[in-house]
PDB file of N, CA and C in Angstrom:
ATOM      1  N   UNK A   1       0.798  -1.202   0.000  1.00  0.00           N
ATOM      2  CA  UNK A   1       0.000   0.000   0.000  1.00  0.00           C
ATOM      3  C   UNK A   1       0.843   1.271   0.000  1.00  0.00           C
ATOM      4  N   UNK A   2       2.150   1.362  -0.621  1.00  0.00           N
ATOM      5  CA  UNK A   2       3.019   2.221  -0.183  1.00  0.00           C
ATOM      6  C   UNK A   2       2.517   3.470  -1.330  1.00  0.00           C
ATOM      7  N   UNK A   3       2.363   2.983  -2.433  1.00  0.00           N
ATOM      8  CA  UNK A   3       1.628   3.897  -3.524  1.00  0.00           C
ATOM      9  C   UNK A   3       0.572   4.617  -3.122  1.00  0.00           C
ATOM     10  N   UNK A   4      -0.806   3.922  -2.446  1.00  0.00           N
ATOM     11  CA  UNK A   4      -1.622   4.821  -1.932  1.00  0.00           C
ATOM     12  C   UNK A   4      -1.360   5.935  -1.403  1.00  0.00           C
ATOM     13  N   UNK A   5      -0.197   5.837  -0.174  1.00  0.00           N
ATOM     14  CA  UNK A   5       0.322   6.962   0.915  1.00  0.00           C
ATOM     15  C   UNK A   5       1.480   7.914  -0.481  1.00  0.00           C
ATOM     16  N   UNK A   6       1.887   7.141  -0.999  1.00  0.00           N
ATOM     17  CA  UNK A   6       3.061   8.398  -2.278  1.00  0.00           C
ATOM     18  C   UNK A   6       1.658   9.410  -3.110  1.00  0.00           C
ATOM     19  N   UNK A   7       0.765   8.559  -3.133  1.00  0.00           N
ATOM     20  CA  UNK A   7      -0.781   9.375  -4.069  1.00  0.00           C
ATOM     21  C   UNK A   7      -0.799  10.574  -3.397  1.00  0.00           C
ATOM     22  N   UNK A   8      -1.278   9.991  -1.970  1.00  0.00           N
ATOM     23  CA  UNK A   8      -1.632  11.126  -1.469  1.00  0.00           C
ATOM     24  C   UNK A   8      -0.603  12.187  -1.111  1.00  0.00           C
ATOM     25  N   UNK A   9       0.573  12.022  -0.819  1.00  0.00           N
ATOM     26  CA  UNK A   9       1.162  12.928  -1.236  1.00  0.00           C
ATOM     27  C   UNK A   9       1.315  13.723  -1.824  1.00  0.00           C
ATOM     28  N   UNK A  10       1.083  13.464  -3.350  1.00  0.00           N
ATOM     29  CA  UNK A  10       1.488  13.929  -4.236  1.00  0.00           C
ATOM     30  C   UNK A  10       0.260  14.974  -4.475  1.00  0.00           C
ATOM     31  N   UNK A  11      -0.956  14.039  -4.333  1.00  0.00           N
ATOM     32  CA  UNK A  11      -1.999  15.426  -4.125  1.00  0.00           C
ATOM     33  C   UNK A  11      -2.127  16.832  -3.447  1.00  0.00           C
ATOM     34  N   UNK A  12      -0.890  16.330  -2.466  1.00  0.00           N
ATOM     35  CA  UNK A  12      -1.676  17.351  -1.545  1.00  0.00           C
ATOM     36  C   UNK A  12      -0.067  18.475  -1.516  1.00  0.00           C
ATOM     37  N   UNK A  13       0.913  17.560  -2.539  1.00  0.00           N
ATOM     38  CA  UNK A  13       1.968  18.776  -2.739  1.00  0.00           C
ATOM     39  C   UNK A  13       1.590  19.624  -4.160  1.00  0.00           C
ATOM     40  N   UNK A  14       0.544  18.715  -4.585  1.00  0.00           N
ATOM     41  CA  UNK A  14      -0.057  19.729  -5.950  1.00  0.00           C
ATOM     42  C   UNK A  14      -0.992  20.678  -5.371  1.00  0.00           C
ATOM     43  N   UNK A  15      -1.879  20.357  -4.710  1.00  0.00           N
ATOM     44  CA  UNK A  15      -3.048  21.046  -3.664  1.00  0.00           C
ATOM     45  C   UNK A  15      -2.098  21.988  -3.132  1.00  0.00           C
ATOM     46  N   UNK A  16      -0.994  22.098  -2.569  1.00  0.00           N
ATOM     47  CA  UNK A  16      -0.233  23.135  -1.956  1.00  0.00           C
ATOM     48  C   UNK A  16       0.356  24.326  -2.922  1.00  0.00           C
ATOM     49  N   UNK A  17       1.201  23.573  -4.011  1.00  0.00           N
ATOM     50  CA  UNK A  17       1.422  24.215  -5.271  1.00  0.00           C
ATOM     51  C   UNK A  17       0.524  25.501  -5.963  1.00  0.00           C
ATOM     52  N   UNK A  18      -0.870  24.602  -5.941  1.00  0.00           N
ATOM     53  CA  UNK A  18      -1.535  25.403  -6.602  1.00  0.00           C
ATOM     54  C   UNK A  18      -2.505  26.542  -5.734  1.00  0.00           C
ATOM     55  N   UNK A  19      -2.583  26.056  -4.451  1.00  0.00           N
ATOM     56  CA  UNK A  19      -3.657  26.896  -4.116  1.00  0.00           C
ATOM     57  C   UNK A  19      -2.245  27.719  -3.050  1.00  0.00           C
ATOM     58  N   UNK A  20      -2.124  27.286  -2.494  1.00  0.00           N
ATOM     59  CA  UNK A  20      -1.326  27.857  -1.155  1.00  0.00           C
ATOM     60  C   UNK A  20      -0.262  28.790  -1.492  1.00  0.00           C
ATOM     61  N   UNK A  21       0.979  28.321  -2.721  1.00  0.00           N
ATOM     62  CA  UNK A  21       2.230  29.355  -2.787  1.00  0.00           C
ATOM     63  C   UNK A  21       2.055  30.489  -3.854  1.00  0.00           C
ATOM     64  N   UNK A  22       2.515  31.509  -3.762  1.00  0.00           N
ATOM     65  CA  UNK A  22       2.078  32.549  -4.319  1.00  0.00           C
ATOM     66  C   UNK A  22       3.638  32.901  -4.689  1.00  0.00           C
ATOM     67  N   UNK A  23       4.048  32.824  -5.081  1.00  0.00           N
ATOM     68  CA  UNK A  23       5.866  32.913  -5.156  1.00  0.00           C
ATOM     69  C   UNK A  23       5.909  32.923  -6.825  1.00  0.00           C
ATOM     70  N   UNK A  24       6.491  33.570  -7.451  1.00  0.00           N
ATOM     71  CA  UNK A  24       6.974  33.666  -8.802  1.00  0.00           C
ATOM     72  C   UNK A  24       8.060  33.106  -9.201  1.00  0.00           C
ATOM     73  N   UNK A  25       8.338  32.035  -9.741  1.00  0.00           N
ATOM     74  CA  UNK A  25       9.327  31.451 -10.577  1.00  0.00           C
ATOM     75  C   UNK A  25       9.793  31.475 -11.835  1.00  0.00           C
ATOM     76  N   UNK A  26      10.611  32.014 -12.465  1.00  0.00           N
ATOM     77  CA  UNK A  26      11.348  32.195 -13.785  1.00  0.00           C
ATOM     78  C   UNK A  26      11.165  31.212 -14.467  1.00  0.00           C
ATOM     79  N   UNK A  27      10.680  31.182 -15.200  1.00  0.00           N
ATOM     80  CA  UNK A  27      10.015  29.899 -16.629  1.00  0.00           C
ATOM     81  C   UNK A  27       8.938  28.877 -16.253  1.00  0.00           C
ATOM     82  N   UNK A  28       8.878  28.768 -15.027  1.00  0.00           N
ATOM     83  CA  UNK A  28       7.885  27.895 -14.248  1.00  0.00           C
ATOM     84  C   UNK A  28       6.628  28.256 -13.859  1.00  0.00           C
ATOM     85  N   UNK A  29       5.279  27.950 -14.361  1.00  0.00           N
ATOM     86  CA  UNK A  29       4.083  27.961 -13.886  1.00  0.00           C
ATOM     87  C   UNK A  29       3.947  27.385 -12.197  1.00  0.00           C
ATOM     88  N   UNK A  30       3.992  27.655 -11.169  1.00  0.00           N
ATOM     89  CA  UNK A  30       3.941  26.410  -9.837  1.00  0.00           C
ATOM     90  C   UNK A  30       2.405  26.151  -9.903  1.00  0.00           C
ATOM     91  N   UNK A  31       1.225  26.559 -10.660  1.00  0.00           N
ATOM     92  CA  UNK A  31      -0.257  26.452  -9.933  1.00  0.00           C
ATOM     93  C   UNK A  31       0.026  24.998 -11.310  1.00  0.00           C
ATOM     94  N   UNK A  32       0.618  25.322 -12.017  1.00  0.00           N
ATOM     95  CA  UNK A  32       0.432  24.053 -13.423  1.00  0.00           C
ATOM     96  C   UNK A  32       1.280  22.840 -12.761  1.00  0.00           C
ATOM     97  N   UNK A  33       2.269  22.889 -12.183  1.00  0.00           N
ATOM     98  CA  UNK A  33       3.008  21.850 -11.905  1.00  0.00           C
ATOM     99  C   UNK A  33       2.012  21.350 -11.219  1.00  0.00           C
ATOM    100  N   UNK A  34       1.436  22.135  -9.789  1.00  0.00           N
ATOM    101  CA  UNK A  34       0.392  21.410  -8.813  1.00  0.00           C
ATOM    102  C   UNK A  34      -0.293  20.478  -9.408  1.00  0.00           C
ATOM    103  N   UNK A  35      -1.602  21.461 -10.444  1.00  0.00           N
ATOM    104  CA  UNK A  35      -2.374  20.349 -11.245  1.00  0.00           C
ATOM    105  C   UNK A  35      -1.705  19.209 -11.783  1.00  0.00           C
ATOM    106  N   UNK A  36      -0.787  19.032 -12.244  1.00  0.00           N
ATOM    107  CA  UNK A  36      -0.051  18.145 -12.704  1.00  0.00           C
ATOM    108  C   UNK A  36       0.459  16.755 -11.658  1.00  0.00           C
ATOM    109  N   UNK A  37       1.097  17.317 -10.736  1.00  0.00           N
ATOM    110  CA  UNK A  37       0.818  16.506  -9.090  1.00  0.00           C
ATOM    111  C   UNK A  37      -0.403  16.198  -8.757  1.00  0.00           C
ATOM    112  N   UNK A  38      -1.482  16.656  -8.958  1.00  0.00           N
ATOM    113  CA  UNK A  38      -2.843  16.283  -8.005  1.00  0.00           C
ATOM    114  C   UNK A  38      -3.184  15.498  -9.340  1.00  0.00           C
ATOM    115  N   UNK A  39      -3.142  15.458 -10.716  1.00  0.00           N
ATOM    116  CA  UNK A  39      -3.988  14.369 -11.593  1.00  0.00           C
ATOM    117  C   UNK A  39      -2.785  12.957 -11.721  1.00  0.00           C
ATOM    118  N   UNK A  40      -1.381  13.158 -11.124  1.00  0.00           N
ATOM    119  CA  UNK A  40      -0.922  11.918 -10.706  1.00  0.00           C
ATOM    120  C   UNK A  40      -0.999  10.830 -10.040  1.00  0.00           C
ATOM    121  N   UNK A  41      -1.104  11.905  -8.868  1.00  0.00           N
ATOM    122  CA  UNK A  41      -1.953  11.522  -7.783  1.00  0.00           C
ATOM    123  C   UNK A  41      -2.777  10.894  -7.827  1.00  0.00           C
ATOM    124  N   UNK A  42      -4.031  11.275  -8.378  1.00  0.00           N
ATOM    125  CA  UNK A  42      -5.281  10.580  -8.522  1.00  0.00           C
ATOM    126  C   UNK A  42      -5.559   9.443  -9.266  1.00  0.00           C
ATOM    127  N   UNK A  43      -4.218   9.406 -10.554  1.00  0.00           N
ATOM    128  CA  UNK A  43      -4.261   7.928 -11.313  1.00  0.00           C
ATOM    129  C   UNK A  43      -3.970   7.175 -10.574  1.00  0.00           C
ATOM    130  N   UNK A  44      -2.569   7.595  -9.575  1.00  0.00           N
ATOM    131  CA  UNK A  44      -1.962   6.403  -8.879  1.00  0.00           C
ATOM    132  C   UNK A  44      -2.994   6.068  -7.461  1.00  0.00           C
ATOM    133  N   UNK A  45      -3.779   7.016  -7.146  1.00  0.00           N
ATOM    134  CA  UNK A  45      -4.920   6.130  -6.201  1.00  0.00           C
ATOM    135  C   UNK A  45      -5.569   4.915  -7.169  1.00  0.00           C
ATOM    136  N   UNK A  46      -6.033   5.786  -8.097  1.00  0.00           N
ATOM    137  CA  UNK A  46      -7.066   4.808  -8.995  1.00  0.00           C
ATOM    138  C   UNK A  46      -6.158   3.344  -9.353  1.00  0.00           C
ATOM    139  N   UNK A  47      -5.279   3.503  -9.755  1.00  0.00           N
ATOM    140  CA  UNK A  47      -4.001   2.035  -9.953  1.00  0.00           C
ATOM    141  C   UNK A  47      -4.018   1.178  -8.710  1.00  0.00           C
ATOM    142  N   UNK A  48      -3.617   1.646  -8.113  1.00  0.00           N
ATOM    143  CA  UNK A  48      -3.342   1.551  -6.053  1.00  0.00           C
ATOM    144  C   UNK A  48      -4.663   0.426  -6.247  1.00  0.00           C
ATOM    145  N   UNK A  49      -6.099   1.586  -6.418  1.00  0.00           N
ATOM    146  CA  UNK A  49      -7.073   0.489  -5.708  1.00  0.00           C
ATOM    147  C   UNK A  49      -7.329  -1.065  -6.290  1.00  0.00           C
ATOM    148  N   UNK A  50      -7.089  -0.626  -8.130  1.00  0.00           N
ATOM    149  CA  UNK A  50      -7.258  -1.764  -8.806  1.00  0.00           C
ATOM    150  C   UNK A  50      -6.410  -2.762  -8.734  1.00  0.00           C
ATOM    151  N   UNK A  51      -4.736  -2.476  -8.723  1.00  0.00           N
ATOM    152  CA  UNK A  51      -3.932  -3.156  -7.783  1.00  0.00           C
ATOM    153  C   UNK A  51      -4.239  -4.159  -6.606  1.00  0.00           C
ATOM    154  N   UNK A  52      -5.037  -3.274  -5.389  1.00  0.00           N
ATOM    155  CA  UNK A  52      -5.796  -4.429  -4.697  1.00  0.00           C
ATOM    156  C   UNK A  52      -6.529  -4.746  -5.020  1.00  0.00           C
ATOM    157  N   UNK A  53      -7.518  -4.862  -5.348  1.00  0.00           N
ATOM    158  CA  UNK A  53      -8.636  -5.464  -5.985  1.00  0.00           C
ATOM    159  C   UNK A  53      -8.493  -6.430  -6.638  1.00  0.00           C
ATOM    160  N   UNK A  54      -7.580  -6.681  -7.580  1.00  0.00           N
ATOM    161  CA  UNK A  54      -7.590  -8.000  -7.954  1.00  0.00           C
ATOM    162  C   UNK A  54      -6.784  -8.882  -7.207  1.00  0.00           C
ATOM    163  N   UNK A  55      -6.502  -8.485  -5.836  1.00  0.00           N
ATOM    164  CA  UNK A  55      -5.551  -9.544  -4.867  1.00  0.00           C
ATOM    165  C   UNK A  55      -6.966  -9.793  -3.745  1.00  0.00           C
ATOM    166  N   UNK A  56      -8.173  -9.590  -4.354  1.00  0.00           N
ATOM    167  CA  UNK A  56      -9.306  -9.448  -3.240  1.00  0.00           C
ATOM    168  C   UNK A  56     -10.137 -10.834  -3.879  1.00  0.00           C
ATOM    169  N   UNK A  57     -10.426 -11.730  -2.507  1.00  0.00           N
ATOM    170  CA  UNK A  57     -11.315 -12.865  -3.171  1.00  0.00           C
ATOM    171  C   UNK A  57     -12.706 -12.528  -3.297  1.00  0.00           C
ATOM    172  N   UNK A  58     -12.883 -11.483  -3.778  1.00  0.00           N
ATOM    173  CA  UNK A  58     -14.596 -10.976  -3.258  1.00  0.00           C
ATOM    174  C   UNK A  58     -14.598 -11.132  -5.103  1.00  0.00           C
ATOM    175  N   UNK A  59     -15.799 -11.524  -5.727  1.00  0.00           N
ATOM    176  CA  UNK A  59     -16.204 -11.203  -6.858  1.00  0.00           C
ATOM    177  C   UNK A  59     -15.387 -12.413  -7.811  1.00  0.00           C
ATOM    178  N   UNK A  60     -14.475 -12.668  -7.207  1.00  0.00           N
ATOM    179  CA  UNK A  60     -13.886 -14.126  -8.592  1.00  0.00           C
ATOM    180  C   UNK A  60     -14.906 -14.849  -8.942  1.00  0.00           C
ATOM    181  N   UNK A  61     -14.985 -15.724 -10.011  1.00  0.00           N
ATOM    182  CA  UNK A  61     -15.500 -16.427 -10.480  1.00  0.00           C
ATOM    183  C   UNK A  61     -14.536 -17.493 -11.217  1.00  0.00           C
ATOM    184  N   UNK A  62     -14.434 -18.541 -10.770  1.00  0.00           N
ATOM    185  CA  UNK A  62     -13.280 -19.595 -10.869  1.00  0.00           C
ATOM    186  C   UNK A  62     -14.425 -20.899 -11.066  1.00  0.00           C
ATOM    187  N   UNK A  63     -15.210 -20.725 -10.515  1.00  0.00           N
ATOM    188  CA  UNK A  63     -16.127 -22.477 -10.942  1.00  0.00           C
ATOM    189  C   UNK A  63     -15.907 -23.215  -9.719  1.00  0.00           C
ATOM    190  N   UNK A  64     -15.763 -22.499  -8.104  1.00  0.00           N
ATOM    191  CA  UNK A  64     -16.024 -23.541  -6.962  1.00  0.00           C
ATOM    192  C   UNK A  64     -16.842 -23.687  -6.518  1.00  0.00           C
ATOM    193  N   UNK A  65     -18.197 -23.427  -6.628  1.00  0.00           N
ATOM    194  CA  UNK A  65     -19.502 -23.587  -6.740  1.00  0.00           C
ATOM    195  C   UNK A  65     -19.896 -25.161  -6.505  1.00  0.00           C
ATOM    196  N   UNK A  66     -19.443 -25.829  -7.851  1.00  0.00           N
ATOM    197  CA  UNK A  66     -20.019 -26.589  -7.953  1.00  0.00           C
ATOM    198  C   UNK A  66     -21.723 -27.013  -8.283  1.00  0.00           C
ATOM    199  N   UNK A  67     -22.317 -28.062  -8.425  1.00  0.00           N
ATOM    200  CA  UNK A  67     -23.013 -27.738  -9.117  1.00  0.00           C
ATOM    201  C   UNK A  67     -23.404 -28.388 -10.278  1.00  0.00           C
ATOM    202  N   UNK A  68     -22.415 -28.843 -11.191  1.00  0.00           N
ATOM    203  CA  UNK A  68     -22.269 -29.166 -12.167  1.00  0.00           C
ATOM    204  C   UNK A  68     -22.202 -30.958 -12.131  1.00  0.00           C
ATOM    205  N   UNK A  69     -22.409 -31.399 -13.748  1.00  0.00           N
ATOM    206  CA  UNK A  69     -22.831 -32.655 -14.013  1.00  0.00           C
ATOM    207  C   UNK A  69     -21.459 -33.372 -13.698  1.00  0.00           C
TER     208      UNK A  69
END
């Protein structure tokens, strides 16, 4: 789960970026980098969860049922 906790990170150093520093940088947008951090962020939650999810026995369908002829 180490990705989940780097996600959120990363959101919340884009969330800082963009809303919080007000500082001018020479060739550098910082509110664009943020966005750029917070939609990383948010893939690598979305990866993260599907990641677990398929290590989850909820929903397989493998044929142990039984049942059959």
């Amino acid at each position: 789960m180490p990705a989940l906790g780097i996600s959120l990170i990363f959101i919340a150093a884009g969330a800082i970026l963009t809303w919080a520093v007000s500082a001018n940088v020479e060739g550098t947008a910082l509110p664009t980098i943020g966005v750029i951090l917070m939609v990383v962020g948010g893939i690598g939650i979305v990866m993260a969860m599907l990641f677990m999810m398929s290590f989850s026995p909820y929903g397989r369908r493998d044929g142990g049922g039984g049942g059959g002829v």
